[in-house]
Protein backbone atom coordinates (compact mmCIF):
# COMPACT_ATOMS: atom_id res chain seq x y z
CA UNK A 1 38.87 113.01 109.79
CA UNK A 2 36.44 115.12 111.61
CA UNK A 3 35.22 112.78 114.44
CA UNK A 4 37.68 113.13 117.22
CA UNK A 5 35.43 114.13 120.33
CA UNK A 6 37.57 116.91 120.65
CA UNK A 7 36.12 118.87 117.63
CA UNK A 8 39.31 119.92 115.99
CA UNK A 9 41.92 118.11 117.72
CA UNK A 10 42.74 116.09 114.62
CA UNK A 11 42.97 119.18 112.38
CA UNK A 12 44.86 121.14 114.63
CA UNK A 13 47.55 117.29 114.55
CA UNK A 14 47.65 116.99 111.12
CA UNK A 15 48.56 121.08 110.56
CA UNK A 16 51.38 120.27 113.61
CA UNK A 17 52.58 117.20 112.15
CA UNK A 18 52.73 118.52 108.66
CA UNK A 19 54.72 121.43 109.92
CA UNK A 20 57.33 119.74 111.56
CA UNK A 21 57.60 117.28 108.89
CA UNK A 22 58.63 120.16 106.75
CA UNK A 23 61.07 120.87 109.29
CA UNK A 24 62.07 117.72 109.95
CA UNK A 25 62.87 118.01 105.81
CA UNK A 26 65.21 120.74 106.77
CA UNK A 27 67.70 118.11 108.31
CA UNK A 28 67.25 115.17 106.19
CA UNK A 29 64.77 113.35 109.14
CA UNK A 30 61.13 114.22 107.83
CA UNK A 31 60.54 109.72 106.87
CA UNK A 32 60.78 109.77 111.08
CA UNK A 33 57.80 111.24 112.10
CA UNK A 34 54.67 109.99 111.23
CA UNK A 35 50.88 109.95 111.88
CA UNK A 36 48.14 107.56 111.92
CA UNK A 37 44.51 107.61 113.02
CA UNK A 38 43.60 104.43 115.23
CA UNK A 39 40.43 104.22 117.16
CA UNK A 40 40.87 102.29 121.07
CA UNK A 41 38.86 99.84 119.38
CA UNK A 42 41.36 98.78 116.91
CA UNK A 43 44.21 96.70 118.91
CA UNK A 44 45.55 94.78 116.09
CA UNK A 45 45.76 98.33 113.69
CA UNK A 46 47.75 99.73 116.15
CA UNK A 47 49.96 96.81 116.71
CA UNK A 48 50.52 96.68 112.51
CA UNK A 49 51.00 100.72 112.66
CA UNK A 50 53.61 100.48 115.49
CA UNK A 51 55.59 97.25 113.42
CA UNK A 52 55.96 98.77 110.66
CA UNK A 53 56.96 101.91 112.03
CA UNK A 54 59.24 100.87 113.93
CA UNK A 55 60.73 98.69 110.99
CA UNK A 56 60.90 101.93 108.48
CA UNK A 57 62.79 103.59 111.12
CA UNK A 58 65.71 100.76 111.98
CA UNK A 59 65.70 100.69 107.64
CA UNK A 60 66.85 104.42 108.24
CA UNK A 61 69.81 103.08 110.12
CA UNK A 62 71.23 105.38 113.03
CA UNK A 63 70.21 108.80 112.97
CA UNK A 64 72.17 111.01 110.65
CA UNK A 65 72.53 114.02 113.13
CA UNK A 66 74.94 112.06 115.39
CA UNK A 67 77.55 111.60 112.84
CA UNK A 68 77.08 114.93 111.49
CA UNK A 69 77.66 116.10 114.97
CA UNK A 70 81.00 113.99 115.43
CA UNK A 71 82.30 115.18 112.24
CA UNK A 72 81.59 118.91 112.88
CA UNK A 73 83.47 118.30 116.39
CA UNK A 74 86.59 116.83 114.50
CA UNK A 75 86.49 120.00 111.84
CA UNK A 76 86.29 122.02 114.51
CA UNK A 77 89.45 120.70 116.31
CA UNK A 78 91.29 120.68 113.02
CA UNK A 79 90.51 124.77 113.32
CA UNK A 80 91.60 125.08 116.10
CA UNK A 81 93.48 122.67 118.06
CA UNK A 82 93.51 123.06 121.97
CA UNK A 83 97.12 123.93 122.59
CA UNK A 84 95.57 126.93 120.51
CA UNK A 85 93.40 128.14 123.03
CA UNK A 86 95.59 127.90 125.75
CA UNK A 87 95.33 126.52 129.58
CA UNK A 88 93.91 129.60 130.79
CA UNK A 89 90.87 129.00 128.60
CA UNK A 90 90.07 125.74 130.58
CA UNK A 91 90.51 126.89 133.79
CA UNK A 92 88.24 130.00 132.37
CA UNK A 93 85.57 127.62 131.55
CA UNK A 94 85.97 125.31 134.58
CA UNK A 95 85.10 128.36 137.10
CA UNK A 96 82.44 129.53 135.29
CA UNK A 97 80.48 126.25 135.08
């Protein structure tokens, strides 16, 4: 670390990438972000880094957020089913979009 041309560019990733990793934590997708230092030079490095990458990531299976997602729809129509709400309520919405 240190010799990007940029001065500090590489410090200034590692701080970035760190924090959203920690984020990332925060919803269970922090192993789908990562960060490697390849030079233009090194064509078969960045070829390995990409594979196995991309291989950790279809390990992961689909991404979690999409199921949590569906499931927080369903929970929410369990709440509070449509015939709830009412027509009005759609035709509200439709006019305002």
């Amino acid at each position: 670390m240190g010799d990007c041309h940029y001065l500090y560019g590489n410090y200034m990733t590692v701080k970035r990438i760190t924090f959203l990793q920690e984020m990332l934590g925060l919803l269970g997708l922090e192993e789908r972000l990562g960060l490697s230092w390849i030079s233009s030079a090194e064509a078969q490095k960045f070829v390995q880094v990409v594979s196995d990458f991309t291989e950790r990531i279809r390990s992961l299976g689909p991404n979690p957020l999409h199921a949590y997602k569906e499931n927080r729809k369903a929970a929410a129509a369990e709440l509070m089913p449509l015939d709830f709400i009412g027509e009005g309520y759609d035709q509200q919405r439709q006019s305002m979009a």
